[in-house]
C-alpha atoms as a PDB file:
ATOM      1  CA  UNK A   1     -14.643 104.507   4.540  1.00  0.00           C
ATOM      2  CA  UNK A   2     -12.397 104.312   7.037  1.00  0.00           C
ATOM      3  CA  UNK A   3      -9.674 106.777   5.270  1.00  0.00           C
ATOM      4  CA  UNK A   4     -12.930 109.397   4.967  1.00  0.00           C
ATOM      5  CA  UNK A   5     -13.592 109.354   7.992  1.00  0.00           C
ATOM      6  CA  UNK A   6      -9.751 109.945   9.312  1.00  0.00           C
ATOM      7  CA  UNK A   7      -9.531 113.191   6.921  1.00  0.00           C
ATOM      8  CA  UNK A   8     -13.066 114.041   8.391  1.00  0.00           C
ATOM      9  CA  UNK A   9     -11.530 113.978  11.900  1.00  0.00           C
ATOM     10  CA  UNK A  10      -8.117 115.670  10.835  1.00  0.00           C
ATOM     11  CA  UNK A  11     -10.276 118.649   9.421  1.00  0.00           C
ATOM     12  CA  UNK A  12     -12.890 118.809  12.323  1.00  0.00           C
ATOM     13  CA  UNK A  13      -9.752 119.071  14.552  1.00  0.00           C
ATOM     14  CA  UNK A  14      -7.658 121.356  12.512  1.00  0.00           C
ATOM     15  CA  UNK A  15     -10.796 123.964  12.041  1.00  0.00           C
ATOM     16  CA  UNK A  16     -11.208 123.923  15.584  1.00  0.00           C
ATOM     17  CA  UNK A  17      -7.460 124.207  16.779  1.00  0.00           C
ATOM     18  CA  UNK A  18      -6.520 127.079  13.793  1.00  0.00           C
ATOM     19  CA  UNK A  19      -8.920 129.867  15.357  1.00  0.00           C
ATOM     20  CA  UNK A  20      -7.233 129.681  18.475  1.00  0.00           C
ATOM     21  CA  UNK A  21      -3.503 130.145  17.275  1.00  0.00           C
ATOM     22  CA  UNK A  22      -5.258 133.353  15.236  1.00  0.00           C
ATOM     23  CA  UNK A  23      -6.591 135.166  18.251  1.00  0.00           C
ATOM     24  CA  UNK A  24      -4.641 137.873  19.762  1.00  0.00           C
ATOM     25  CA  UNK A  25      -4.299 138.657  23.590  1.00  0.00           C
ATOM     26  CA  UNK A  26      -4.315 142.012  24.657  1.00  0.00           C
ATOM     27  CA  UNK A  27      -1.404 143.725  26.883  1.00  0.00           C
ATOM     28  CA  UNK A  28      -0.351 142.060  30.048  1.00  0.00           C
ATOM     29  CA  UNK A  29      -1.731 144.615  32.806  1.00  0.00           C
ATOM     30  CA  UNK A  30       1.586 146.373  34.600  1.00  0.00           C
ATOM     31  CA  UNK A  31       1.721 146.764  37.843  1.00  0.00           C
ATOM     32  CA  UNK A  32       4.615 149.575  37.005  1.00  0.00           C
ATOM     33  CA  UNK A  33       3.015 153.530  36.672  1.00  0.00           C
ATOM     34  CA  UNK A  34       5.855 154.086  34.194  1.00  0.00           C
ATOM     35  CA  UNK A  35       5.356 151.102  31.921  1.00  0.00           C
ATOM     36  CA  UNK A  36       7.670 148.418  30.900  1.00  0.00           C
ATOM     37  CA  UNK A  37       8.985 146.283  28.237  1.00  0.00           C
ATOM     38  CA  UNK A  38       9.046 143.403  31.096  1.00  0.00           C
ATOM     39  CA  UNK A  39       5.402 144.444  32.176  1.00  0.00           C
ATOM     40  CA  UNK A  40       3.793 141.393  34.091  1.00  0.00           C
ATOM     41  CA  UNK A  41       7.116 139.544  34.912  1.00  0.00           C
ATOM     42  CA  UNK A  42       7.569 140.707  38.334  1.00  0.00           C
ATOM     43  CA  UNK A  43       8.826 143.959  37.443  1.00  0.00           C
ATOM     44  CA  UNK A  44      12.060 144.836  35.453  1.00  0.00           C
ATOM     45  CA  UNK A  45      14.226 142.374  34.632  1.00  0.00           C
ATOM     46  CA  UNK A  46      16.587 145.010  33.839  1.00  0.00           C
ATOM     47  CA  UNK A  47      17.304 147.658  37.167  1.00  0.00           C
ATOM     48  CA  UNK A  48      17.345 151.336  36.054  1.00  0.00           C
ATOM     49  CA  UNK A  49      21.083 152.476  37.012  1.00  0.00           C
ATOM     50  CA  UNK A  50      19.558 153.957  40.272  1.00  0.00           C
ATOM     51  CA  UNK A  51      22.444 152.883  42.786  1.00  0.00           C
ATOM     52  CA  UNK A  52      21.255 153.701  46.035  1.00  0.00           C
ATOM     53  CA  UNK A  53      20.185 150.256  46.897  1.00  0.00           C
ATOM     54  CA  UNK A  54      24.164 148.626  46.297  1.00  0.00           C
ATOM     55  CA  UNK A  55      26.310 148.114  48.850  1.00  0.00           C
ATOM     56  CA  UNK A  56      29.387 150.116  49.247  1.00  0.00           C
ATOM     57  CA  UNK A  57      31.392 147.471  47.958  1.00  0.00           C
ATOM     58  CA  UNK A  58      29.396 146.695  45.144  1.00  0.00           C
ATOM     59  CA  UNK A  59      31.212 149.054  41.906  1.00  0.00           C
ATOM     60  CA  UNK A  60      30.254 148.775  38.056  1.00  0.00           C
ATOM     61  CA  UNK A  61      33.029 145.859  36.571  1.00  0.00           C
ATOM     62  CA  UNK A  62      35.748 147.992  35.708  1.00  0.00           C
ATOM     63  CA  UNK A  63      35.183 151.564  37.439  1.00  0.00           C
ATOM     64  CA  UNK A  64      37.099 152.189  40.456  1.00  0.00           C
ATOM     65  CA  UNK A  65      36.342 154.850  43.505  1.00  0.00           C
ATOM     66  CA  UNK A  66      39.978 155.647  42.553  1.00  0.00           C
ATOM     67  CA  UNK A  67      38.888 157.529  39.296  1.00  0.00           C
ATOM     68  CA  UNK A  68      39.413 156.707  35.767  1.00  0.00           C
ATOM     69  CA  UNK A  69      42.624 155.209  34.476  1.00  0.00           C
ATOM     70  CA  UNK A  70      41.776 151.929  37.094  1.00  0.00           C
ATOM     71  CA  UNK A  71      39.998 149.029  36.406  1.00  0.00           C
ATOM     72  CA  UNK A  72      38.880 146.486  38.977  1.00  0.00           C
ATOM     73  CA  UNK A  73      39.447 142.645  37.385  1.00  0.00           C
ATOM     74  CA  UNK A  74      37.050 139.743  38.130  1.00  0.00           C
ATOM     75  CA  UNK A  75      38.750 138.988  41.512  1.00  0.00           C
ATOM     76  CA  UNK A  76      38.406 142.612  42.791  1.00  0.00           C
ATOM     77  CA  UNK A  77      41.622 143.612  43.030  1.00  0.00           C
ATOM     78  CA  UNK A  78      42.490 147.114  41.798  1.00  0.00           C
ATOM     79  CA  UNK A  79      44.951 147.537  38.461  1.00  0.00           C
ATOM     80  CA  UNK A  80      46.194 150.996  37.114  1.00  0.00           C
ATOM     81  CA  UNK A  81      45.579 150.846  33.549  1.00  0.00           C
ATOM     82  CA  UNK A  82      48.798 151.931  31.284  1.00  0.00           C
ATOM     83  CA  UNK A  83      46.762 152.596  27.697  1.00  0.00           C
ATOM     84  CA  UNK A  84      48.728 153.434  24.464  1.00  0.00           C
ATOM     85  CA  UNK A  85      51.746 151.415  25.265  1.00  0.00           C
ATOM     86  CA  UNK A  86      50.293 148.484  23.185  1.00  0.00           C
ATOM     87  CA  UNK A  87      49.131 148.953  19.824  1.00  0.00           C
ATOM     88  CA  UNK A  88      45.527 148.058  18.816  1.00  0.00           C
ATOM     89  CA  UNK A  89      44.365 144.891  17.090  1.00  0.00           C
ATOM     90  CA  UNK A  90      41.851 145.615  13.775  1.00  0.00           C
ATOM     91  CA  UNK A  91      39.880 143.383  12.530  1.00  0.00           C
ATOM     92  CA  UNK A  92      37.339 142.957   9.584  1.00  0.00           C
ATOM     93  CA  UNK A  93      34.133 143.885   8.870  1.00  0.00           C
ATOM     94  CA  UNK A  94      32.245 141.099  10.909  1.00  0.00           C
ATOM     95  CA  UNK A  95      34.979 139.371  11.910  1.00  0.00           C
ATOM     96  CA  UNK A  96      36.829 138.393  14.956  1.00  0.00           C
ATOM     97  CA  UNK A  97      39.072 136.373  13.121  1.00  0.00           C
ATOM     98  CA  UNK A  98      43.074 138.035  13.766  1.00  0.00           C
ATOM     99  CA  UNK A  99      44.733 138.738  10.474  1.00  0.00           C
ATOM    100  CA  UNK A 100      48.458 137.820  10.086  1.00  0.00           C
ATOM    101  CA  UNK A 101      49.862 141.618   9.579  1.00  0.00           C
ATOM    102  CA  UNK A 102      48.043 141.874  13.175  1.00  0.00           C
ATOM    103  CA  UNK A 103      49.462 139.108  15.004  1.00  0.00           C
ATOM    104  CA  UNK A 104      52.924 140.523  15.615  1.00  0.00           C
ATOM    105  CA  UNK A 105      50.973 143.532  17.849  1.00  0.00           C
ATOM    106  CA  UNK A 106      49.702 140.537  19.629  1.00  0.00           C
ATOM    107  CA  UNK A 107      53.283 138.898  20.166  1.00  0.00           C
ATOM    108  CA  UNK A 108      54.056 142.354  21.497  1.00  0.00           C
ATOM    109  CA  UNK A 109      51.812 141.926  24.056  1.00  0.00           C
ATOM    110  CA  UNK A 110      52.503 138.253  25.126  1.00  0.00           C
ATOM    111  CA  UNK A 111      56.756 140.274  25.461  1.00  0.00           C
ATOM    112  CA  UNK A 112      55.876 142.764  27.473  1.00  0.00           C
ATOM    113  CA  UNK A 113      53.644 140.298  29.848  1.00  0.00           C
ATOM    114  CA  UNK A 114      56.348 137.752  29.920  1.00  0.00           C
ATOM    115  CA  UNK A 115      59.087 140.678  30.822  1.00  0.00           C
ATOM    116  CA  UNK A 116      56.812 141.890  33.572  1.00  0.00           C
ATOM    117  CA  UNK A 117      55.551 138.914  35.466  1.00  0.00           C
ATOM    118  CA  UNK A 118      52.851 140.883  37.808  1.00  0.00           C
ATOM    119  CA  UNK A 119      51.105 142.711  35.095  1.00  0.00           C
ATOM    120  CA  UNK A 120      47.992 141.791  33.125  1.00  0.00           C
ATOM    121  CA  UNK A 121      46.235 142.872  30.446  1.00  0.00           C
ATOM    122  CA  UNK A 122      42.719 144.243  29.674  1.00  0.00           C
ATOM    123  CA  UNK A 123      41.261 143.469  26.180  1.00  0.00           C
ATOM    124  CA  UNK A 124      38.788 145.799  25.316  1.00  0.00           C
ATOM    125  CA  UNK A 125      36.523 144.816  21.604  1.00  0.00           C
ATOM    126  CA  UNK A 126      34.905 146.926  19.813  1.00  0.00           C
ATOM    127  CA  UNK A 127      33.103 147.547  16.678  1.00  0.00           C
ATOM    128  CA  UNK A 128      31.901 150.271  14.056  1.00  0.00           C
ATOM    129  CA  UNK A 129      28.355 151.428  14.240  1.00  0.00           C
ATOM    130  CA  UNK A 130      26.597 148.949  11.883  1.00  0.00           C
ATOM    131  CA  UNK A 131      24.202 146.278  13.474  1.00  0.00           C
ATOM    132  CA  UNK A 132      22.600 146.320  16.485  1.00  0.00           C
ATOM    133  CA  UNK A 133      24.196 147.044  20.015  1.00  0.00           C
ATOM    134  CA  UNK A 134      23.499 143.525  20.912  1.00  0.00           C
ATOM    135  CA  UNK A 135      25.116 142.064  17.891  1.00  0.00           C
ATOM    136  CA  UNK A 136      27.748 144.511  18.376  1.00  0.00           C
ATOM    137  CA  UNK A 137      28.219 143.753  21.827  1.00  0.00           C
ATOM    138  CA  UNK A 138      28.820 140.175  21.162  1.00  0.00           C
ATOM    139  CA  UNK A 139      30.926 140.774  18.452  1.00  0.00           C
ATOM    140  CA  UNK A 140      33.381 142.733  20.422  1.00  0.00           C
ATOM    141  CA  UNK A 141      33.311 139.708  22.885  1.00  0.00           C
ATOM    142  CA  UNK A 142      34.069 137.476  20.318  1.00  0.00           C
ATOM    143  CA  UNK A 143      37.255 140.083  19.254  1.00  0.00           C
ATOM    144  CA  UNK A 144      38.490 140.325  22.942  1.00  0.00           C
ATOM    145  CA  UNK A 145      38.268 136.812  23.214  1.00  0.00           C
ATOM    146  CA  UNK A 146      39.927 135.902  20.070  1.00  0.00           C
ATOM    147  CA  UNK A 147      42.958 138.212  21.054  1.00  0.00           C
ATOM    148  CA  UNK A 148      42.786 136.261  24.386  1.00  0.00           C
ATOM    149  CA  UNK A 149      42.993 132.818  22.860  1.00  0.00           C
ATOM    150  CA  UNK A 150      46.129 133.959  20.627  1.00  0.00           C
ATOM    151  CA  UNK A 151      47.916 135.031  23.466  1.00  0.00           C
ATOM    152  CA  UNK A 152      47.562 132.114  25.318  1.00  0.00           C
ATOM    153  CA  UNK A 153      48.585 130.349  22.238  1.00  0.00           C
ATOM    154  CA  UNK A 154      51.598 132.596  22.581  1.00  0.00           C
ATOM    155  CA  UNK A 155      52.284 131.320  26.019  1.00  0.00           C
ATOM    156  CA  UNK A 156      50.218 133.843  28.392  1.00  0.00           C
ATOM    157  CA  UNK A 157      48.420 132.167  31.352  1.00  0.00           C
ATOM    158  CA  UNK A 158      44.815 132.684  31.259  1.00  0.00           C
ATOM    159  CA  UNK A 159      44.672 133.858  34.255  1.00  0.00           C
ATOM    160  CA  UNK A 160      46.444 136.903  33.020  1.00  0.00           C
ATOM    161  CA  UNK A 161      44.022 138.099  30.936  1.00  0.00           C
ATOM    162  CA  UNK A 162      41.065 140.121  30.980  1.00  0.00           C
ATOM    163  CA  UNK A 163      38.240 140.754  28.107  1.00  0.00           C
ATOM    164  CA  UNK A 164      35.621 143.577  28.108  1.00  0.00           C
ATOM    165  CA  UNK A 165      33.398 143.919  25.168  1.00  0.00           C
ATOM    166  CA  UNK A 166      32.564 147.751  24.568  1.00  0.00           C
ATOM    167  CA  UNK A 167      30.504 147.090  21.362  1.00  0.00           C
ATOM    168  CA  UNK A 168      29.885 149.915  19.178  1.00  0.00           C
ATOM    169  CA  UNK A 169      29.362 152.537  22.441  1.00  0.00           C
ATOM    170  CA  UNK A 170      32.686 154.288  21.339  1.00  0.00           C
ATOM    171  CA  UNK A 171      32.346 154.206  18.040  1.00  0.00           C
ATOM    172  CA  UNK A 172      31.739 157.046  15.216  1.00  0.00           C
ATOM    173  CA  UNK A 173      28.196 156.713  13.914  1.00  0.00           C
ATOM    174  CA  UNK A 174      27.092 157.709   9.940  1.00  0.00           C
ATOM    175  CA  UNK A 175      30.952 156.775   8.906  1.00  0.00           C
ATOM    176  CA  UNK A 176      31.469 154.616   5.631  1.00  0.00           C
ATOM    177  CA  UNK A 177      32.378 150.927   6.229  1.00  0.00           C
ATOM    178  CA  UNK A 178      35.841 152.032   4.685  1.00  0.00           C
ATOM    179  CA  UNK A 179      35.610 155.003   6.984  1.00  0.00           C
ATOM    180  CA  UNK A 180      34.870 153.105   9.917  1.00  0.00           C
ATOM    181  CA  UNK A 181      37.801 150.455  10.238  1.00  0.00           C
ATOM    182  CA  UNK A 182      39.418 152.056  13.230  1.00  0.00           C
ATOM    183  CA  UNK A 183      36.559 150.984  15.213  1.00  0.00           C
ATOM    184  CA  UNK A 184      36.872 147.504  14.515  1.00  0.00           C
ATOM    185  CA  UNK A 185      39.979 146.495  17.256  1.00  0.00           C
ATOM    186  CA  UNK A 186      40.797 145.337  20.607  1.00  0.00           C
ATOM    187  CA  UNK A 187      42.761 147.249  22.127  1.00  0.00           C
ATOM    188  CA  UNK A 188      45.724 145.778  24.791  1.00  0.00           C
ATOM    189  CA  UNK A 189      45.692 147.867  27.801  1.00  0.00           C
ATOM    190  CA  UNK A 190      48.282 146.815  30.626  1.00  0.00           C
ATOM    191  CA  UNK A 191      47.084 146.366  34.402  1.00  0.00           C
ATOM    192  CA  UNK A 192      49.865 146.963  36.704  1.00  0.00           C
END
């Protein structure tokens, strides 16, 4: 009796607790003309790129009012980049794990640092065009900072190093994976 009447209860409750996880709720009313993925959070959670509200010495990480070929590191001092005097770092398909045919380019790197004591260096990771740009995004993180952790393995303060992910933005879309392998890198840009 008493076990018939539990499983009584557990359906009464279950056929009045299932209707409510079926129901759908309508859109969140937006208090935006334009519409918005964030609608009824406050607002966007994400700013449009409209700048006029920064300060002046507010800058996107690593632009410069100096032009291109400068890059302004997490302390906001000003570095003038020197690319193509360090060879690029490929990687896998998916991976961010450095192969041992790359690791010399790497060694390279941790030279020319230790020969030139007020330089740094800018790690930039990127990938091909498969997977999303947030996957992508966080796979060239995980690139830049893999190339980071070697060098510092190699001997190269920390504090020497900087790591931008670019994700696929630079990368040749509709190319075969084959096709596509020079997008897979970190390049080694030195900061002087």
């Amino acid at each position: 009796m008493v076990k018939s009447l539990r499983i009584l209860l557990t359906l009464a409750l279950a056929a009045l607790l299932l209707p409510a996880c079926t129901r759908k709720q309508g859109p969140t009313p937006s208090d935006n003309p334009m519409g918005s993925r964030n609608a009824g959070l406050g607002g966007d959670i994400i700013p449009s790129m409209d700048t006029t509200g920064w300060t002046p010495d507010l800058e996107v990480r690593g632009t410069s009012s100096m032009g291109d070929g400068y890059y302004t590191d997490s302390t906001g001092k000003q570095w003038r980049m020197v690319e193509g005097l360090l060879p690029s770092v490929y990687f896998g398909f998916d991976s961010a794990s450095i192969a041992g045919s790359e690791r010399g380019k790497l060694q390279q790197a941790a030279d020319q640092l230790m020969q030139n004591p007020g330089n740094k260096i800018l790690i930039e990771g990127h990938c091909d065009w498969y997977g999303t740009a947030e996957y992508n995004l966080a796979l060239g993180d995980r690139r830049a900072l893999s190339a980071s952790d070697y060098l510092v393995t190699l001997g190269v303060s920390p504090s020497r190093i900087e790591t931008l992910s670019k994700g696929s933005l630079e990368a040749t879309s509709g190319l075969s994976k084959s096709d596509s392998s020079q997008d897979r890198r970190a390049d080694l840009i030195i900061l002087e």
